[in-house]
Protein backbone atom coordinates (compact mmCIF):
# COMPACT_ATOMS: atom_id res chain seq x y z
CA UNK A 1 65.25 51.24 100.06
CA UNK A 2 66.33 51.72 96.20
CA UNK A 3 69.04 50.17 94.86
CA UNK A 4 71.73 51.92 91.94
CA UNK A 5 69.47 52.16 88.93
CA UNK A 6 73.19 53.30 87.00
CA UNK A 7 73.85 51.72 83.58
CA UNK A 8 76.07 49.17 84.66
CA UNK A 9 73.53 47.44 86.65
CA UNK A 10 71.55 44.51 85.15
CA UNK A 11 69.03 45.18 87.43
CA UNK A 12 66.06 47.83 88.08
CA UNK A 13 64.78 48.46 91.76
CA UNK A 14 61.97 50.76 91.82
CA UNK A 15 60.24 51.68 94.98
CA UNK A 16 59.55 47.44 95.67
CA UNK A 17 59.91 46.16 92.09
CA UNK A 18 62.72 44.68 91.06
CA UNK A 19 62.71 44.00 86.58
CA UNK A 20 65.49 42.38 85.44
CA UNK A 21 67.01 43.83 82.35
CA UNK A 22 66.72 41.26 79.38
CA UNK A 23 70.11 40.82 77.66
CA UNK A 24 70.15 43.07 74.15
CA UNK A 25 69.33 41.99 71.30
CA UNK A 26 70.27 43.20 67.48
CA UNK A 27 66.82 44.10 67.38
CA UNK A 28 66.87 46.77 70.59
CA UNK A 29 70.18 48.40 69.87
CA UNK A 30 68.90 51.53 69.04
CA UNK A 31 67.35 52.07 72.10
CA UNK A 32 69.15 53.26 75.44
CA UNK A 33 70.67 50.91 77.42
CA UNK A 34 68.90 52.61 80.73
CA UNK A 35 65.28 52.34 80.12
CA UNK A 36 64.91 55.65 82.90
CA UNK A 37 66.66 57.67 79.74
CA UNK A 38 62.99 56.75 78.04
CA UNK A 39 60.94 57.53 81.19
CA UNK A 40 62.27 60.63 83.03
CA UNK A 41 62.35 64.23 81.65
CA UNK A 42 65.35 66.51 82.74
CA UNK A 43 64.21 69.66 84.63
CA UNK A 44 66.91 71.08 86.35
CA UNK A 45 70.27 70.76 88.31
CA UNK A 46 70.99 71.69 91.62
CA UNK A 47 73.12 71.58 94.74
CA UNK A 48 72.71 70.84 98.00
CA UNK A 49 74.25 72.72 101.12
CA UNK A 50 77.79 70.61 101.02
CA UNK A 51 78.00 71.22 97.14
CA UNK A 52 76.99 67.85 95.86
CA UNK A 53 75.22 68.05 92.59
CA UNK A 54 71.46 66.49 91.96
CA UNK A 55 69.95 66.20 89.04
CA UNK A 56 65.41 66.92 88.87
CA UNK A 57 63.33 64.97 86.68
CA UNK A 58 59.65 64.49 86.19
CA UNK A 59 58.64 60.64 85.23
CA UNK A 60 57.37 61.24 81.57
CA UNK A 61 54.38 58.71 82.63
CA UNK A 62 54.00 58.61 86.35
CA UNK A 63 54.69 62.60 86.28
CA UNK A 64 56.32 61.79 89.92
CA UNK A 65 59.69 64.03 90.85
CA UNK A 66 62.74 61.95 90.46
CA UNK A 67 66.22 63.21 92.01
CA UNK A 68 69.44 61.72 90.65
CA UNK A 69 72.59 62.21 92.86
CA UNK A 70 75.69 63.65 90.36
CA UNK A 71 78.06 61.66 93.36
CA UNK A 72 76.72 58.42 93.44
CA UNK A 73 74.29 57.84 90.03
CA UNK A 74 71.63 56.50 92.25
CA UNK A 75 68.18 57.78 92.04
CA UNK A 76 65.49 58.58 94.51
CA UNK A 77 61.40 58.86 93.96
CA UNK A 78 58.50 60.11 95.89
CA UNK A 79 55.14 59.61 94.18
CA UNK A 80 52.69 62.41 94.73
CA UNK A 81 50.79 60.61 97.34
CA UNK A 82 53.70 60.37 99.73
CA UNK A 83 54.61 64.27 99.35
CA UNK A 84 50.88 65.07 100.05
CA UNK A 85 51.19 63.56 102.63
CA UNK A 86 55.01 65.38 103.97
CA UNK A 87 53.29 68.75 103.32
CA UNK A 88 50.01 67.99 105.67
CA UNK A 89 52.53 66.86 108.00
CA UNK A 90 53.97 69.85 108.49
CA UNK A 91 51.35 72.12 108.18
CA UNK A 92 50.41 72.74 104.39
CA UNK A 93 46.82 72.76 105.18
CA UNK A 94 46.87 74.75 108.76
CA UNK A 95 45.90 78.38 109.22
């Protein structure tokens, strides 16, 4: 399960991994305090059937889909393996 990866948190879960943040130095302060600001490139917004807002990124490295919930900050991430693997399940590959 993944944990708030928000801005306020001094701590990183992704998928099993936890990184703690180090604490900021003069010599990092021109860099973003969330290091997923670096790593995930903004595609596009959109809204689910109750109204709540998501955000869609693509990880700049892994290229994996990243969805960011506008309600709670929290992100979620599926690599490519996993949705491969959701679309043979339900019948990408029958005919």
């Amino acid at each position: 399960m993944l944990e708030d990866l928000g801005t306020d948190s001094k701590r990183v879960e992704s998928m099993n991994t936890i990184l703690e943040r180090p604490a900021q130095s003069r010599a990092d302060r021109g860099f973003p305090e969330n290091p997923l600001d670096q790593e995930l490139e903004f595609l596009w917004q959109d809204c689910d059937r109750e109204g709540r807002a998501y955000d869609l990124y693509l990880g700049r490295i892994s290229r994996n889909p990243v969805v960011r919930s506008h309600a709670t900050g929290r992100y979620f991430m599926l690599p490519w393996s996993q949705i491969i693997e959701l679309a043979e399940e339900h019948g990408v590959n029958d005919r």
